[in-house]
C-alpha atoms as a PDB file:
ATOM      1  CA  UNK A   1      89.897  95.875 100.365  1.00  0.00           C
ATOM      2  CA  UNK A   2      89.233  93.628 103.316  1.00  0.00           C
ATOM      3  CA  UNK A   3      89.393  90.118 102.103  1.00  0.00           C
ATOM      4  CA  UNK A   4      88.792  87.759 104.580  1.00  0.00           C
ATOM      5  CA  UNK A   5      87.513  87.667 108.355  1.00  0.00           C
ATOM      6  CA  UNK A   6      91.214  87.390 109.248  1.00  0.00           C
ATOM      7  CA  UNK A   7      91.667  91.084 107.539  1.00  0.00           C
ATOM      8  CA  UNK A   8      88.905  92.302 110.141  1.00  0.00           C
ATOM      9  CA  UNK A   9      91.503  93.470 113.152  1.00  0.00           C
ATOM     10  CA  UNK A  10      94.262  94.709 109.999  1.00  0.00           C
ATOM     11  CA  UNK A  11      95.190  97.845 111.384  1.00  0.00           C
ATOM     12  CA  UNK A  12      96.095 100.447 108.733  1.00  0.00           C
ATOM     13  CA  UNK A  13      98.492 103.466 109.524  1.00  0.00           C
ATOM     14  CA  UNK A  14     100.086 105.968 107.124  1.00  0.00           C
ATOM     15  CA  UNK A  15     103.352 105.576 105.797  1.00  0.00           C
ATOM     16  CA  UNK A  16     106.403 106.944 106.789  1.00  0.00           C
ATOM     17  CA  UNK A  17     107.664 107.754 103.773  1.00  0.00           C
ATOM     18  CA  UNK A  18     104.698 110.220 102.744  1.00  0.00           C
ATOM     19  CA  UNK A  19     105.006 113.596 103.184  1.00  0.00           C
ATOM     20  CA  UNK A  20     102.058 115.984 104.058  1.00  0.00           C
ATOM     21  CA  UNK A  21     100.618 119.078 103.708  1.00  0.00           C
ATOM     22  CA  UNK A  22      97.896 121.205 103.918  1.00  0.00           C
ATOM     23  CA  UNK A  23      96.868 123.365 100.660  1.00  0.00           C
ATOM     24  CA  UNK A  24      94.640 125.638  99.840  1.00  0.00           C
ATOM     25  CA  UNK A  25      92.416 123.798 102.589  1.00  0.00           C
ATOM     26  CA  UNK A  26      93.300 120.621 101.268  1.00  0.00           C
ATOM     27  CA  UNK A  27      95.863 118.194 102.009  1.00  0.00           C
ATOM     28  CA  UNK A  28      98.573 117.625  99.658  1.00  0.00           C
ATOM     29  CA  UNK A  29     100.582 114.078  99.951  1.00  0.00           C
ATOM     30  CA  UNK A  30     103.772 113.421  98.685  1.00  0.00           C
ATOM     31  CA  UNK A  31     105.140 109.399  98.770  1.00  0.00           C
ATOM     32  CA  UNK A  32     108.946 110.019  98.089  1.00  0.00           C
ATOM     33  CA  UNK A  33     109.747 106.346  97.345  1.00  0.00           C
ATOM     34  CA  UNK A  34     107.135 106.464  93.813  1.00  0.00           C
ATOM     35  CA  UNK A  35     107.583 109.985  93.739  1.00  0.00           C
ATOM     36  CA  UNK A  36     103.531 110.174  93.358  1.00  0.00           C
ATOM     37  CA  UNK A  37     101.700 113.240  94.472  1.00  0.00           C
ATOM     38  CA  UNK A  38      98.142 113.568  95.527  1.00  0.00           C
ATOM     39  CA  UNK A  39      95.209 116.011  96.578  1.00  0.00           C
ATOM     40  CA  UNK A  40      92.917 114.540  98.769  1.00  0.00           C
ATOM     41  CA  UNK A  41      89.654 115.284  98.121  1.00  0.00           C
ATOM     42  CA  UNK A  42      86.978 115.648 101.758  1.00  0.00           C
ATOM     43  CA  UNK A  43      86.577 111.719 102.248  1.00  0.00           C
ATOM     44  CA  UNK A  44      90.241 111.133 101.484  1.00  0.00           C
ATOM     45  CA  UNK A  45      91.220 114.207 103.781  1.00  0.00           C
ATOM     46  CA  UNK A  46      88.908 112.363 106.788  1.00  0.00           C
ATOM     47  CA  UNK A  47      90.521 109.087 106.349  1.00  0.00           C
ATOM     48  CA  UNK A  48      93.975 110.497 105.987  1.00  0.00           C
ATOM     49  CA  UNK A  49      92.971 112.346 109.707  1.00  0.00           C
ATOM     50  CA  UNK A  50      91.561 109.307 111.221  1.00  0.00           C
ATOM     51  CA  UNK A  51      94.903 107.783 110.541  1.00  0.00           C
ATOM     52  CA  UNK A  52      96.744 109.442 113.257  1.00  0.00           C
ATOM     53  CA  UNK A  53      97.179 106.750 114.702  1.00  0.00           C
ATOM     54  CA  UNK A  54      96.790 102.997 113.276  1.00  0.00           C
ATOM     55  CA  UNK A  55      93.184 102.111 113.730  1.00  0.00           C
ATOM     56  CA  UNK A  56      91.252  98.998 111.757  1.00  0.00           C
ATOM     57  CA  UNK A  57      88.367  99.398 108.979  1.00  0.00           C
ATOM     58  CA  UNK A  58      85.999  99.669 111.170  1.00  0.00           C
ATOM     59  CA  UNK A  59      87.412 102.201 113.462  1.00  0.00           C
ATOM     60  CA  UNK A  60      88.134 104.606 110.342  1.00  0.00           C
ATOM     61  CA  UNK A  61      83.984 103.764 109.319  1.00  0.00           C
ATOM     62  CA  UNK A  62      83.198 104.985 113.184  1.00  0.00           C
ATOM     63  CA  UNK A  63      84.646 107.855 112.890  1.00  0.00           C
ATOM     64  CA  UNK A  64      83.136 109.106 109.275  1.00  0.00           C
ATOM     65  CA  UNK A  65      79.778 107.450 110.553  1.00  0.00           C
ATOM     66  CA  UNK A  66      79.980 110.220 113.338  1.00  0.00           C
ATOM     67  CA  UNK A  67      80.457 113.122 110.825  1.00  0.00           C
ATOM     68  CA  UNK A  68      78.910 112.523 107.616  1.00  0.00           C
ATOM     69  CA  UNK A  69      75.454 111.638 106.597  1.00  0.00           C
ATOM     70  CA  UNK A  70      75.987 108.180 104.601  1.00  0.00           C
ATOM     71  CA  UNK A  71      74.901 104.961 105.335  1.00  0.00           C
ATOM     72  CA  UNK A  72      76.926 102.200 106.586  1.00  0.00           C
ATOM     73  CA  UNK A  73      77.704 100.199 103.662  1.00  0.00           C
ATOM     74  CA  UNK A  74      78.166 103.031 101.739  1.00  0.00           C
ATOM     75  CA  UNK A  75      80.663 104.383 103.934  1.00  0.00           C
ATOM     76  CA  UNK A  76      82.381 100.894 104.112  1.00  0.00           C
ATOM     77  CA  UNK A  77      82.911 100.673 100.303  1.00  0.00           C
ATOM     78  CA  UNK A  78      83.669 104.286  99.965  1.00  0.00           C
ATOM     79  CA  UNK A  79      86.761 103.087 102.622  1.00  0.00           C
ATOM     80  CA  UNK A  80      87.563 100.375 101.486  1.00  0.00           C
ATOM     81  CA  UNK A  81      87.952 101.912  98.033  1.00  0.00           C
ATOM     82  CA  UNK A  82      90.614 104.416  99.748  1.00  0.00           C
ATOM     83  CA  UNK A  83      92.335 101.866 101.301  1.00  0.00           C
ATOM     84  CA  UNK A  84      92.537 100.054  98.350  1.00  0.00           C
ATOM     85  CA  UNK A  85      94.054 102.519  95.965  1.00  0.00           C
ATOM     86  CA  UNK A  86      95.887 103.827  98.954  1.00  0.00           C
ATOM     87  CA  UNK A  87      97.692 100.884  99.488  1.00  0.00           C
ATOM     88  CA  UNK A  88      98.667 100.665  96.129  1.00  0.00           C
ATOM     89  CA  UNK A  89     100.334 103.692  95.977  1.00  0.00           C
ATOM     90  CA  UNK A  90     101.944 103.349  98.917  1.00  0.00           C
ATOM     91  CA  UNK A  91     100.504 106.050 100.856  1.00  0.00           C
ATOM     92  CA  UNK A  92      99.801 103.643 103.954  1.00  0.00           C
ATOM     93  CA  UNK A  93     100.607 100.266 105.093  1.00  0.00           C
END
């Protein structure tokens, strides 16, 4: 999660030690360093995209803003949450 005011311009960017793939219509990661595997489900799948290239927490919230019907703090926590776990496993940086 974003902690502090200083956190606002973190840029996030996936790892390079994840391997992806597309499954079945979803995308399939694979983090060889923890050896963890994950299915994204359609909000993790639209983060993972947004994250072509590094972009900050608000940048990733612009772009879901613009495709899914959810409000703005609900989007943000739904992120953040992401980022969070995502983190945590390694999957980005």
């Amino acid at each position: 999660m974003v902690e502090s005011a200083s956190d606002f311009d973190k840029r996030f960017k996936r790892s390079p030690l994840v391997v992806c793939s597309e499954l079945d219509g979803q995308i399939a990661l694979f983090q060889s360093s923890t050896c963890d595997y994950l299915m994204l489900n359609e909000t993790g799948s639209a983060i993972w995209d947004a994250l072509h290239s590094p972009k900050t927490l608000e940048q990733i919230c612009e772009k879901l803003l613009a495709e899914y019907e959810v409000t703005p703090e609900q989007c943000r926590m739904s992120v953040e949450e992401w980022l969070s776990i995502a983190i945590a496993k390694e999957i980005i940086a």
